[in-house]
PDB file of N, CA and C in Angstrom:
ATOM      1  N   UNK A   1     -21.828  -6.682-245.195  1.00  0.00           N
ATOM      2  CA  UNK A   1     -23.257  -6.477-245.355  1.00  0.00           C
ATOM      3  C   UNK A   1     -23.467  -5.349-246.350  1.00  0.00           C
ATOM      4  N   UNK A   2     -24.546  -5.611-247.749  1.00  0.00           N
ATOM      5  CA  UNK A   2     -24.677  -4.665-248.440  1.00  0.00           C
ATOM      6  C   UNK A   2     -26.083  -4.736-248.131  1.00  0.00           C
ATOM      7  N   UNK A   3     -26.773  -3.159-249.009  1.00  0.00           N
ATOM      8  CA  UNK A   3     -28.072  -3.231-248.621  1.00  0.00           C
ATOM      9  C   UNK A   3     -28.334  -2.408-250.180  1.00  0.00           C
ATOM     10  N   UNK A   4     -29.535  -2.789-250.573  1.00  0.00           N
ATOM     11  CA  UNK A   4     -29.664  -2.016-251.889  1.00  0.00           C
ATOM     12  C   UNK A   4     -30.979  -2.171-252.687  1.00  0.00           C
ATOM     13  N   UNK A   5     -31.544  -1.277-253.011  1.00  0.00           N
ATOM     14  CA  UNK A   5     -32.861  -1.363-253.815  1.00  0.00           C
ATOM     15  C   UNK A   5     -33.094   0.495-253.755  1.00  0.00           C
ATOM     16  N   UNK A   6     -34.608   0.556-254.163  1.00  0.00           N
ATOM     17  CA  UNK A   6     -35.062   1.978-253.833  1.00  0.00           C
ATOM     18  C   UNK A   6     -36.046   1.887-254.958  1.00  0.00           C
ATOM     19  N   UNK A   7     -36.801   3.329-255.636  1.00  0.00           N
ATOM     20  CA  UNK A   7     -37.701   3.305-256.688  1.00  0.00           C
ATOM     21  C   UNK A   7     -36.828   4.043-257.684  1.00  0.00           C
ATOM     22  N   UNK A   8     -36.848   3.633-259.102  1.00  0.00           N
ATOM     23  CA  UNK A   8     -36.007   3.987-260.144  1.00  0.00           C
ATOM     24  C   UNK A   8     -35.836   5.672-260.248  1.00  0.00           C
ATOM     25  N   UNK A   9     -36.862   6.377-259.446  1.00  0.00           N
ATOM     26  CA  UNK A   9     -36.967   7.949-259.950  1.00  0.00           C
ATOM     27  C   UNK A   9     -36.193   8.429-258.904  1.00  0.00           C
ATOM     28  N   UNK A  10     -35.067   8.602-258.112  1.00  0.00           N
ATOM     29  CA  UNK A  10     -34.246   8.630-257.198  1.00  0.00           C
ATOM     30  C   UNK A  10     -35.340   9.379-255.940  1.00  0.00           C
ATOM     31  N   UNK A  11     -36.144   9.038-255.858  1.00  0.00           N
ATOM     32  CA  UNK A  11     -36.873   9.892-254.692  1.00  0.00           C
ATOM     33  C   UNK A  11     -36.477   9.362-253.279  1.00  0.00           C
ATOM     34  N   UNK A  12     -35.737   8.316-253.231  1.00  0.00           N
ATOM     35  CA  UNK A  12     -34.919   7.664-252.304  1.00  0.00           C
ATOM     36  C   UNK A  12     -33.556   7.420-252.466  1.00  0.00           C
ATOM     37  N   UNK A  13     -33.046   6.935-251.620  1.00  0.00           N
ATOM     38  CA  UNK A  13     -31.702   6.735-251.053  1.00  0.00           C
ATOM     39  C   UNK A  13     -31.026   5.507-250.298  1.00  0.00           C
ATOM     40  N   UNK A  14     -30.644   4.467-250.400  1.00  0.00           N
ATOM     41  CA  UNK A  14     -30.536   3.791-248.947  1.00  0.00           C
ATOM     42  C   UNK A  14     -28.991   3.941-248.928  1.00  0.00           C
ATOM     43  N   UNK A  15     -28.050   3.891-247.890  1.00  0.00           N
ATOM     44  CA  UNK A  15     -27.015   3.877-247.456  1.00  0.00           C
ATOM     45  C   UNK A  15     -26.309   2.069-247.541  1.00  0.00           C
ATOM     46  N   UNK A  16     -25.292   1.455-248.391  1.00  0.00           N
ATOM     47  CA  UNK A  16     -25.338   0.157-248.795  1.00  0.00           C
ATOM     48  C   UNK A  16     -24.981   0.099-247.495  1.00  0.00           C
ATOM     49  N   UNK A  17     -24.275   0.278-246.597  1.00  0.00           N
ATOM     50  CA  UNK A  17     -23.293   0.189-245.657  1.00  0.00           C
ATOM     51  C   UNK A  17     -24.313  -0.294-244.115  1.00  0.00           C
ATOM     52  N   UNK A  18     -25.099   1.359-244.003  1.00  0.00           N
ATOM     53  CA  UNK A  18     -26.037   0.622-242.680  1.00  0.00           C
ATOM     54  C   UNK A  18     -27.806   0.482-242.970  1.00  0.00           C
ATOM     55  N   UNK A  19     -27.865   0.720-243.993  1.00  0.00           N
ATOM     56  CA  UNK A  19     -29.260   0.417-244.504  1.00  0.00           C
ATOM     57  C   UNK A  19     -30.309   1.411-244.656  1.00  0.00           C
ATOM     58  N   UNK A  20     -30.061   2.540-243.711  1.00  0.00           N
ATOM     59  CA  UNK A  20     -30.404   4.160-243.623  1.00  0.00           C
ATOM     60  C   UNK A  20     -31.034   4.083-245.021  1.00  0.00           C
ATOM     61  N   UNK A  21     -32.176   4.282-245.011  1.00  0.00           N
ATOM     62  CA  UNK A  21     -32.968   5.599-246.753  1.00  0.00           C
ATOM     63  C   UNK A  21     -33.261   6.640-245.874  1.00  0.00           C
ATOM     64  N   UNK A  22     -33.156   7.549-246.861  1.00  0.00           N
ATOM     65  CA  UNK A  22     -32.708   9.115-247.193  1.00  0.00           C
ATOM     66  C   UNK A  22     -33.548   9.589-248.189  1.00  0.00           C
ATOM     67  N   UNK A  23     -34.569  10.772-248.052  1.00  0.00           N
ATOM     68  CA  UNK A  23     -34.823  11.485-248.688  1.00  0.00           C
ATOM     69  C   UNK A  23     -34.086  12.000-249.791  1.00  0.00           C
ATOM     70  N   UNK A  24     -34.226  11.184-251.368  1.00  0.00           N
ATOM     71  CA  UNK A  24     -33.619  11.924-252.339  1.00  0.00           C
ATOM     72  C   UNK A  24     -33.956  12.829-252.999  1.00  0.00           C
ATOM     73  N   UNK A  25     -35.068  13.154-253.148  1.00  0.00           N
ATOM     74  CA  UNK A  25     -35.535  14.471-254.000  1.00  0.00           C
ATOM     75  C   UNK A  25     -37.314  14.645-252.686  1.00  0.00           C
ATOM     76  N   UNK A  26     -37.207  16.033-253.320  1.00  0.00           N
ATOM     77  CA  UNK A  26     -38.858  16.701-252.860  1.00  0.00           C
ATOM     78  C   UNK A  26     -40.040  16.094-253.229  1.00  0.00           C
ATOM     79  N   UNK A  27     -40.795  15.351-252.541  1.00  0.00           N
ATOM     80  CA  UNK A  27     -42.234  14.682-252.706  1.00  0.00           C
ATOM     81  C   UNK A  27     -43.473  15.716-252.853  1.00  0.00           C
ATOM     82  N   UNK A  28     -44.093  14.918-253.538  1.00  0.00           N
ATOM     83  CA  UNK A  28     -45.235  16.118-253.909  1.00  0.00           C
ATOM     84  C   UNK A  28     -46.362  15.122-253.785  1.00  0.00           C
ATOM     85  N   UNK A  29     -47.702  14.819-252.575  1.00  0.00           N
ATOM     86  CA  UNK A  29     -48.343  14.323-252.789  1.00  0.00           C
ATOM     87  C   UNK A  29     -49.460  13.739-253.732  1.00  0.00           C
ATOM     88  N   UNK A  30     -49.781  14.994-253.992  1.00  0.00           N
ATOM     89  CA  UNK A  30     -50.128  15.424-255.441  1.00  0.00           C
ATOM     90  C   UNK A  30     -50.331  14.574-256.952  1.00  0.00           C
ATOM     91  N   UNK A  31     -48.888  14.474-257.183  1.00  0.00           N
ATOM     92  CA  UNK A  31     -48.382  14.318-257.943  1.00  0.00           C
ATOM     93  C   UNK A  31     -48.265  12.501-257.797  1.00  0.00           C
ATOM     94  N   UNK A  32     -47.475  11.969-256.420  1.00  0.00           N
ATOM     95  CA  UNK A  32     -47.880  10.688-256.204  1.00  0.00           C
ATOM     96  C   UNK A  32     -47.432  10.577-254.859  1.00  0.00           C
ATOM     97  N   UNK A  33     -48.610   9.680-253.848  1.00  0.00           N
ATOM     98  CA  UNK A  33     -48.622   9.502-253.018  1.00  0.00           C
ATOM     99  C   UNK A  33     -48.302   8.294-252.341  1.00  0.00           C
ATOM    100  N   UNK A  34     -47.372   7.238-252.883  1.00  0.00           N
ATOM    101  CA  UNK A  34     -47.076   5.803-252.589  1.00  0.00           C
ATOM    102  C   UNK A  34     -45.908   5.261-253.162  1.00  0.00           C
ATOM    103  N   UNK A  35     -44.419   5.069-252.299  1.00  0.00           N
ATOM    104  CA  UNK A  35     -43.953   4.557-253.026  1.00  0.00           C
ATOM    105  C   UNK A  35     -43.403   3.033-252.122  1.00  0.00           C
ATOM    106  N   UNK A  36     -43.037   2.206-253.379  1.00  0.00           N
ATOM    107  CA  UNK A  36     -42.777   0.804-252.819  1.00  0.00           C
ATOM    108  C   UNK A  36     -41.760   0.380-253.277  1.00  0.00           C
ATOM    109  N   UNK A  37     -40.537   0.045-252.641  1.00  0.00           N
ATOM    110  CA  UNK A  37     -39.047  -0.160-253.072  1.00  0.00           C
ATOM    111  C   UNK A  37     -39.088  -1.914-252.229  1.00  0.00           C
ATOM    112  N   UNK A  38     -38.606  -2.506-253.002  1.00  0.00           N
ATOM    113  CA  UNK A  38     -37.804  -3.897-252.777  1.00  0.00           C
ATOM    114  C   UNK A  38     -36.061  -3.572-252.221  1.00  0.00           C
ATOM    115  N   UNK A  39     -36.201  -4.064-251.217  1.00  0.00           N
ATOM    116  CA  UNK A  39     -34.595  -4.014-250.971  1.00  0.00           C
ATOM    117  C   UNK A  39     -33.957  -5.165-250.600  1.00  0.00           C
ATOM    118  N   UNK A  40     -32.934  -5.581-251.041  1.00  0.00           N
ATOM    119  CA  UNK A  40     -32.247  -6.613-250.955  1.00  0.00           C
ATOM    120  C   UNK A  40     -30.945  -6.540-249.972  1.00  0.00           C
ATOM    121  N   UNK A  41     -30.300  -7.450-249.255  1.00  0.00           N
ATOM    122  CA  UNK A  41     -29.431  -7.597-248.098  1.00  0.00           C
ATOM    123  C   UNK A  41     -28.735  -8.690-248.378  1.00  0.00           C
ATOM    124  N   UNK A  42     -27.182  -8.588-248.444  1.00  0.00           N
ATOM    125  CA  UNK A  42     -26.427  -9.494-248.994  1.00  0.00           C
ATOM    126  C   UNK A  42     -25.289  -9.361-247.816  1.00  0.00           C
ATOM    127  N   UNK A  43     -24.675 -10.904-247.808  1.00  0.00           N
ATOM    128  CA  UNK A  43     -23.540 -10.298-246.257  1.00  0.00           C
ATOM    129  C   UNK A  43     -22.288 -10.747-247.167  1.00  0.00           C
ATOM    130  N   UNK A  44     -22.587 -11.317-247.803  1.00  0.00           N
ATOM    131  CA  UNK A  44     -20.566 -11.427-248.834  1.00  0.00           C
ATOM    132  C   UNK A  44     -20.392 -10.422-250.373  1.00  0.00           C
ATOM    133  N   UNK A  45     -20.989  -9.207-250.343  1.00  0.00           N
ATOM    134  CA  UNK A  45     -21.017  -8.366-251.373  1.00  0.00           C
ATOM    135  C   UNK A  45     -21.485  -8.654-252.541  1.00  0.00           C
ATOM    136  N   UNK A  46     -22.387  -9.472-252.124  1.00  0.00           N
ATOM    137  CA  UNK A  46     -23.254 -10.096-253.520  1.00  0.00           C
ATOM    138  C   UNK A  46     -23.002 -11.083-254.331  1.00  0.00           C
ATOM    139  N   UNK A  47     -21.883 -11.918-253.921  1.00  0.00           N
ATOM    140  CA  UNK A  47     -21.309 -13.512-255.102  1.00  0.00           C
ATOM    141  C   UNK A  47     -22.660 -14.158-254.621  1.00  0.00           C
ATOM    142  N   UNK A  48     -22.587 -14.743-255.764  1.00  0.00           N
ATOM    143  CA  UNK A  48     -23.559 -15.740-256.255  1.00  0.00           C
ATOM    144  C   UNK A  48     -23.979 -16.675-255.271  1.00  0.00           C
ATOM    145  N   UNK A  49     -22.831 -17.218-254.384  1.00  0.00           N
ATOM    146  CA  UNK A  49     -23.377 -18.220-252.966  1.00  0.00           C
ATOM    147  C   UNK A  49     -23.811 -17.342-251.591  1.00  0.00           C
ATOM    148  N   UNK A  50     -23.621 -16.320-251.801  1.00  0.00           N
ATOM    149  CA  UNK A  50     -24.230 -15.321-250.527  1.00  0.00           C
ATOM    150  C   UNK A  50     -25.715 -15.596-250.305  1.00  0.00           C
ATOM    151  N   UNK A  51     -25.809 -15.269-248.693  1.00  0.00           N
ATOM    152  CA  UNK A  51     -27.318 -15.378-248.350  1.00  0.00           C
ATOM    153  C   UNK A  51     -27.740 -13.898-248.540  1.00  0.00           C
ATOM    154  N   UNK A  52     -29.143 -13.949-249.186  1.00  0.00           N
ATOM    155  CA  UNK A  52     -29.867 -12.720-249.537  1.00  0.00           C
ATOM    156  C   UNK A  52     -31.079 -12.877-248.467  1.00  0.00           C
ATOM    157  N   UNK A  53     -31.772 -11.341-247.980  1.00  0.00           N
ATOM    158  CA  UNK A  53     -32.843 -11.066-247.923  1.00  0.00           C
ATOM    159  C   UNK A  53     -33.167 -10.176-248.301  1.00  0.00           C
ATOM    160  N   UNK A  54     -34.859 -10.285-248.167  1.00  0.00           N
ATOM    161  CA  UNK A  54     -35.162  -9.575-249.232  1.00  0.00           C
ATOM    162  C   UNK A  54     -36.070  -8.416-248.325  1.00  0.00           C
ATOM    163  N   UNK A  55     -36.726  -7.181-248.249  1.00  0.00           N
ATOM    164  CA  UNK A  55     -37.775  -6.840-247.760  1.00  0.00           C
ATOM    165  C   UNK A  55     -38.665  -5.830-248.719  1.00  0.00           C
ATOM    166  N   UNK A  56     -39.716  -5.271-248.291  1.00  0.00           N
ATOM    167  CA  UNK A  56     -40.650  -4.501-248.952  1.00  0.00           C
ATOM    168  C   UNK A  56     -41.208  -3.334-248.346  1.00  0.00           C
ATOM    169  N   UNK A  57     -39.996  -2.021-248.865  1.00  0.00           N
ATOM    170  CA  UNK A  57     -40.444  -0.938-247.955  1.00  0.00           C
ATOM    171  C   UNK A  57     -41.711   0.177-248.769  1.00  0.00           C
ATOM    172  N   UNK A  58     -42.875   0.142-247.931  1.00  0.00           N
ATOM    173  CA  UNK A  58     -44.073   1.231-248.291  1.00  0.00           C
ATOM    174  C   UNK A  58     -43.642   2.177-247.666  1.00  0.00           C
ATOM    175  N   UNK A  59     -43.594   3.748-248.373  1.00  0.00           N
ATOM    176  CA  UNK A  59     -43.590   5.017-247.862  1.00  0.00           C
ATOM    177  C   UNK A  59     -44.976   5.518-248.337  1.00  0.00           C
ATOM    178  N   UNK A  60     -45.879   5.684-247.887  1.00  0.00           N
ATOM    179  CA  UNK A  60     -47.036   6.911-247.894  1.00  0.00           C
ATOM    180  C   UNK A  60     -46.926   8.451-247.546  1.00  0.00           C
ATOM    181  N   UNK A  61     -47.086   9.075-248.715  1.00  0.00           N
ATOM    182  CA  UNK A  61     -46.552  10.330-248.625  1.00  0.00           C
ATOM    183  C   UNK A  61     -48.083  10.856-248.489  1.00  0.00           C
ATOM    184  N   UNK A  62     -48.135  12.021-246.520  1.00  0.00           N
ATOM    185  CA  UNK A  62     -49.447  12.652-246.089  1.00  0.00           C
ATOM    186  C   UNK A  62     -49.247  13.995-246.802  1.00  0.00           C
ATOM    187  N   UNK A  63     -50.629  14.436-246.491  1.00  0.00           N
ATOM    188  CA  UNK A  63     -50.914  15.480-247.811  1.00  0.00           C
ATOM    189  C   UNK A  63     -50.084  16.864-246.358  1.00  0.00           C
ATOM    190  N   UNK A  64     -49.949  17.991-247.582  1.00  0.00           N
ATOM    191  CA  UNK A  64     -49.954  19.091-246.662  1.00  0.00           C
ATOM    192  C   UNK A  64     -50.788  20.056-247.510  1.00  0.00           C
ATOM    193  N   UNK A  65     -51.308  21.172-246.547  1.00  0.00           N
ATOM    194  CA  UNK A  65     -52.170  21.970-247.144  1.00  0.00           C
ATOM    195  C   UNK A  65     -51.391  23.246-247.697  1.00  0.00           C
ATOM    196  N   UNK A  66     -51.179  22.873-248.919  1.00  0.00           N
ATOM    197  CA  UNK A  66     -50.411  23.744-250.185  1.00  0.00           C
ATOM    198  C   UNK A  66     -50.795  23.952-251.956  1.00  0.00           C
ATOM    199  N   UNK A  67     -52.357  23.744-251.865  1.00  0.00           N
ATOM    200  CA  UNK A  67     -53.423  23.729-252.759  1.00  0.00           C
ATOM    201  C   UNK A  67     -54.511  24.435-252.303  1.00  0.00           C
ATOM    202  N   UNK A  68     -54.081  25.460-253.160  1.00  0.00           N
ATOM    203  CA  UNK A  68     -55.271  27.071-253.046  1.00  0.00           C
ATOM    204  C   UNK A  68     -56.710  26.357-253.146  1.00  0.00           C
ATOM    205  N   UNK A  69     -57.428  26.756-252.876  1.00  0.00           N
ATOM    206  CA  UNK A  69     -59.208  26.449-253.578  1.00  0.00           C
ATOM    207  C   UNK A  69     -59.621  27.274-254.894  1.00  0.00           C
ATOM    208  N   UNK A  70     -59.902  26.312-255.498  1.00  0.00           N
ATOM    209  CA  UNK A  70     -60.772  27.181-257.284  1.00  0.00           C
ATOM    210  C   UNK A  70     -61.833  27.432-257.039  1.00  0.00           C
ATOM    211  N   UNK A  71     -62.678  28.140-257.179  1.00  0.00           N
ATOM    212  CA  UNK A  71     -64.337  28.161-257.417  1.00  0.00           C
ATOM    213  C   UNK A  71     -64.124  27.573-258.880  1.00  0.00           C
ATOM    214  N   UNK A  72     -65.514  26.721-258.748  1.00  0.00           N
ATOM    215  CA  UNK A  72     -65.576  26.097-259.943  1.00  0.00           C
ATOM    216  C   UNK A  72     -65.980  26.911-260.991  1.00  0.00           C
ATOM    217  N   UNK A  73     -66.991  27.929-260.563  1.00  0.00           N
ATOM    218  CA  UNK A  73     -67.274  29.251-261.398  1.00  0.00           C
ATOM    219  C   UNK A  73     -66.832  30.792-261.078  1.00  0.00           C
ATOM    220  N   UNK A  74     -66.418  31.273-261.532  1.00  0.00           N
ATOM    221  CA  UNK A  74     -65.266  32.830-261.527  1.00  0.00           C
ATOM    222  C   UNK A  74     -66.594  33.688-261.057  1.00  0.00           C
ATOM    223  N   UNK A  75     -67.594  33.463-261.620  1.00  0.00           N
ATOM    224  CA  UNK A  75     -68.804  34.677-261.270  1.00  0.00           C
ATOM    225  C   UNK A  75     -70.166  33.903-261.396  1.00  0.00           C
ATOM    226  N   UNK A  76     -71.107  34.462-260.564  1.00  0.00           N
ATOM    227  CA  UNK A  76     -72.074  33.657-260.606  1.00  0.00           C
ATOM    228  C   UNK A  76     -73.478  34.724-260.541  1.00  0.00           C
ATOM    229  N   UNK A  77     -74.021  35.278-261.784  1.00  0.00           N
ATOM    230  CA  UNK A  77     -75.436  35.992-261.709  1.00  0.00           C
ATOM    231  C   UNK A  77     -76.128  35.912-261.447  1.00  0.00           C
ATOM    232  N   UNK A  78     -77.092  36.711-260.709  1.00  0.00           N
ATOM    233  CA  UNK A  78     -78.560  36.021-260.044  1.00  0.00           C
ATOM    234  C   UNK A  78     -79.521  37.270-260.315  1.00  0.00           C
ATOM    235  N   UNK A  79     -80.494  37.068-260.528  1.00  0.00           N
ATOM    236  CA  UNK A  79     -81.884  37.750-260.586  1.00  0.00           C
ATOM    237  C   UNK A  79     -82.826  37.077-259.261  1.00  0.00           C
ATOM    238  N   UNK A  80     -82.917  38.355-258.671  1.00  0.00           N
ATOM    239  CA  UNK A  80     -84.071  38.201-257.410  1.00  0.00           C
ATOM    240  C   UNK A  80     -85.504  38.798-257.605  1.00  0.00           C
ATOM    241  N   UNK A  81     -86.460  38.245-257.624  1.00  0.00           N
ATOM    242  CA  UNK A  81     -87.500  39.211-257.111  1.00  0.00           C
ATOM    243  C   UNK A  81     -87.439  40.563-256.422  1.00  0.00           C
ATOM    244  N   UNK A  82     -87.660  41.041-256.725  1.00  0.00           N
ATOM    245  CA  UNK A  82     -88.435  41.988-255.124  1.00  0.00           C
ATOM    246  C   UNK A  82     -89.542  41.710-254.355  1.00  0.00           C
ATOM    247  N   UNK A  83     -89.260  41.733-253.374  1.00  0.00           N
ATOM    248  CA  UNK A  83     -90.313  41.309-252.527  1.00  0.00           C
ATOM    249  C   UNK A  83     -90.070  39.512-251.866  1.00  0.00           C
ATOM    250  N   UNK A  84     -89.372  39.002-252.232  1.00  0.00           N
ATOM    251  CA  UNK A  84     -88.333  37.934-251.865  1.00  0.00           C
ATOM    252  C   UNK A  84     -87.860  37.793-250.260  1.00  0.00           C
ATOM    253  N   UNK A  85     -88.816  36.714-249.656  1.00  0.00           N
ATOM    254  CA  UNK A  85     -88.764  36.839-248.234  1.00  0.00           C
ATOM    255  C   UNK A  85     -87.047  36.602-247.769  1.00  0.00           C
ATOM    256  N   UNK A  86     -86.524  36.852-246.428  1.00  0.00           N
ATOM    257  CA  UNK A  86     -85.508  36.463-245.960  1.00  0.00           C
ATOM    258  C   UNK A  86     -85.240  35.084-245.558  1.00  0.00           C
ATOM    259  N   UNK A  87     -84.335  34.446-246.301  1.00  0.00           N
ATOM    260  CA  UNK A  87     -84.219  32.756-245.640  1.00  0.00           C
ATOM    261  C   UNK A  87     -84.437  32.303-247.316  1.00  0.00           C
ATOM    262  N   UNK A  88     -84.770  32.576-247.912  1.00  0.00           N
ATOM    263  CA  UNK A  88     -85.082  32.251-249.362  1.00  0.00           C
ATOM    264  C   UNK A  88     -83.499  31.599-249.930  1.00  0.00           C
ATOM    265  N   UNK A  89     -83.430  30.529-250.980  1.00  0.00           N
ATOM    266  CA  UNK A  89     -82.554  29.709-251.667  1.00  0.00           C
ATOM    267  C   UNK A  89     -81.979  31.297-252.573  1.00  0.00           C
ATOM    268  N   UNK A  90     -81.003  31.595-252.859  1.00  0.00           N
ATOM    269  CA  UNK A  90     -80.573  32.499-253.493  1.00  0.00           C
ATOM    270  C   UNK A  90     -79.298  31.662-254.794  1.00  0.00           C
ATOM    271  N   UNK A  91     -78.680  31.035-254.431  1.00  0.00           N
ATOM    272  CA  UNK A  91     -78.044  30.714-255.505  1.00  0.00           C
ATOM    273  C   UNK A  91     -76.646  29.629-254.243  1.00  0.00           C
ATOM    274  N   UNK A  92     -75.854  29.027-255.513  1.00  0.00           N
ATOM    275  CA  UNK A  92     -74.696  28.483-254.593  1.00  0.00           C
ATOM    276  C   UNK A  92     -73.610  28.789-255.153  1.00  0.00           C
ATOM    277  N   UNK A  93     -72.114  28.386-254.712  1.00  0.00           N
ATOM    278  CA  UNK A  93     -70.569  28.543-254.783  1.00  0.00           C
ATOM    279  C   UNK A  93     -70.051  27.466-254.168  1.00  0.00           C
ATOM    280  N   UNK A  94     -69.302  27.055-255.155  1.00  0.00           N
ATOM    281  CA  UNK A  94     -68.445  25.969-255.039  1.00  0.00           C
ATOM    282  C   UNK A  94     -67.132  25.656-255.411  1.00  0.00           C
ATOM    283  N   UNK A  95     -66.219  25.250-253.910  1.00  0.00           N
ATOM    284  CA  UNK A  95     -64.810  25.154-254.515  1.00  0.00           C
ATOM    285  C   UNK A  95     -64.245  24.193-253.987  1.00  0.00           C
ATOM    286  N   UNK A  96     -62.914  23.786-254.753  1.00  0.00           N
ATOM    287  CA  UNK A  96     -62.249  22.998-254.485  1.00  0.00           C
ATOM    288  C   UNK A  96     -61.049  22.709-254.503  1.00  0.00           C
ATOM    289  N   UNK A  97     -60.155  22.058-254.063  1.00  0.00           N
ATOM    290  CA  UNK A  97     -58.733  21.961-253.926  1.00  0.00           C
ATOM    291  C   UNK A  97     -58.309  20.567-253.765  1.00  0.00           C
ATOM    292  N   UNK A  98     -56.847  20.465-254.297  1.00  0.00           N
ATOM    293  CA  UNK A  98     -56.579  18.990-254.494  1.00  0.00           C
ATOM    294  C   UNK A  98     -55.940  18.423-253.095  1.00  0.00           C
ATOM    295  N   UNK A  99     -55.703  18.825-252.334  1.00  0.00           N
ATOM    296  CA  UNK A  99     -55.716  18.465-251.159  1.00  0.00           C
ATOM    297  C   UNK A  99     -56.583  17.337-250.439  1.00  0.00           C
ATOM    298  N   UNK A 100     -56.050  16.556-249.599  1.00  0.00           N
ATOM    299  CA  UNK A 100     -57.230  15.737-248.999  1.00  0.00           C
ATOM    300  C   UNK A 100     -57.594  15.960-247.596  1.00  0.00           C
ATOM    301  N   UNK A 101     -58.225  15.415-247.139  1.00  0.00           N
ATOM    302  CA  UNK A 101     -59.082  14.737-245.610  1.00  0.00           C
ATOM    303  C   UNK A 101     -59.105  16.294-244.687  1.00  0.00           C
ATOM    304  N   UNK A 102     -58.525  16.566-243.927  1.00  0.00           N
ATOM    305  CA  UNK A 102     -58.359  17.851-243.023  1.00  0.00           C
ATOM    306  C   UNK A 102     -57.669  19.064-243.796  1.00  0.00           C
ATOM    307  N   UNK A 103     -57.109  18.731-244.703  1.00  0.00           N
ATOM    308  CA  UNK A 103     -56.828  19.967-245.700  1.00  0.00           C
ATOM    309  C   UNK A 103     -57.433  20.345-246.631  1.00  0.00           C
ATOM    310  N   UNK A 104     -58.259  19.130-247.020  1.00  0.00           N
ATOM    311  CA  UNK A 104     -59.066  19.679-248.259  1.00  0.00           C
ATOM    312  C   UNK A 104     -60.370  20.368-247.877  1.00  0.00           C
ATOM    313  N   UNK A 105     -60.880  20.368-249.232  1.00  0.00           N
ATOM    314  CA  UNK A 105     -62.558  20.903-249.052  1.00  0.00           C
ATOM    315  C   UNK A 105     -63.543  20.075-249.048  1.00  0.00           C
TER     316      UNK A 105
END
């Protein structure tokens, strides 16, 4: 029994022997969050009359919260009245981070 496929950027691993994938390199959600490897299963080491299967493994890589927040603006000036009741709209701030759902903003 061989076992063999993965995604070309070694971010995986499978073991030909018992089929085991293995974390090959550090994931960065970020960067990309989906990968999809074809793996193939051969029981006579792959000659040409061997029976193959085939399967289709999805890994979804979840976010972790390791993306600071930016303000979209560094400083933000305001001119008030005097005499400017309490509860009054004064200005806003806004930030964000690439993070998603419960980690993000």
């Amino acid at each position: 029994r061989r076992v063999h496929g993965g995604p070309p950027d070694n971010a995986f691993r499978i073991d030909p022997a018992s089929g085991q994938i293995f974390l090959g390199a550090s994931l960065d959600r970020e960067s990309r969050d989906l990968y999809t490897m074809t793996v193939t299963a051969s029981s006579r080491h792959g000659l040409p009359s061997a029976p193959v299967a085939i399967a289709t493994v999805t890994v979804r890589v979840t976010d972790e919260n390791d993306c600071s927040p930016v303000f979209e603006r560094q400083q933000v000036d305001v001119e008030l009245p005097m005499g400017l009741l309490p509860g009054k709209y004064v200005a806003v701030v806004t930030a964000t981070d690439d993070d998603i759902g419960y980690n993000g903003m």
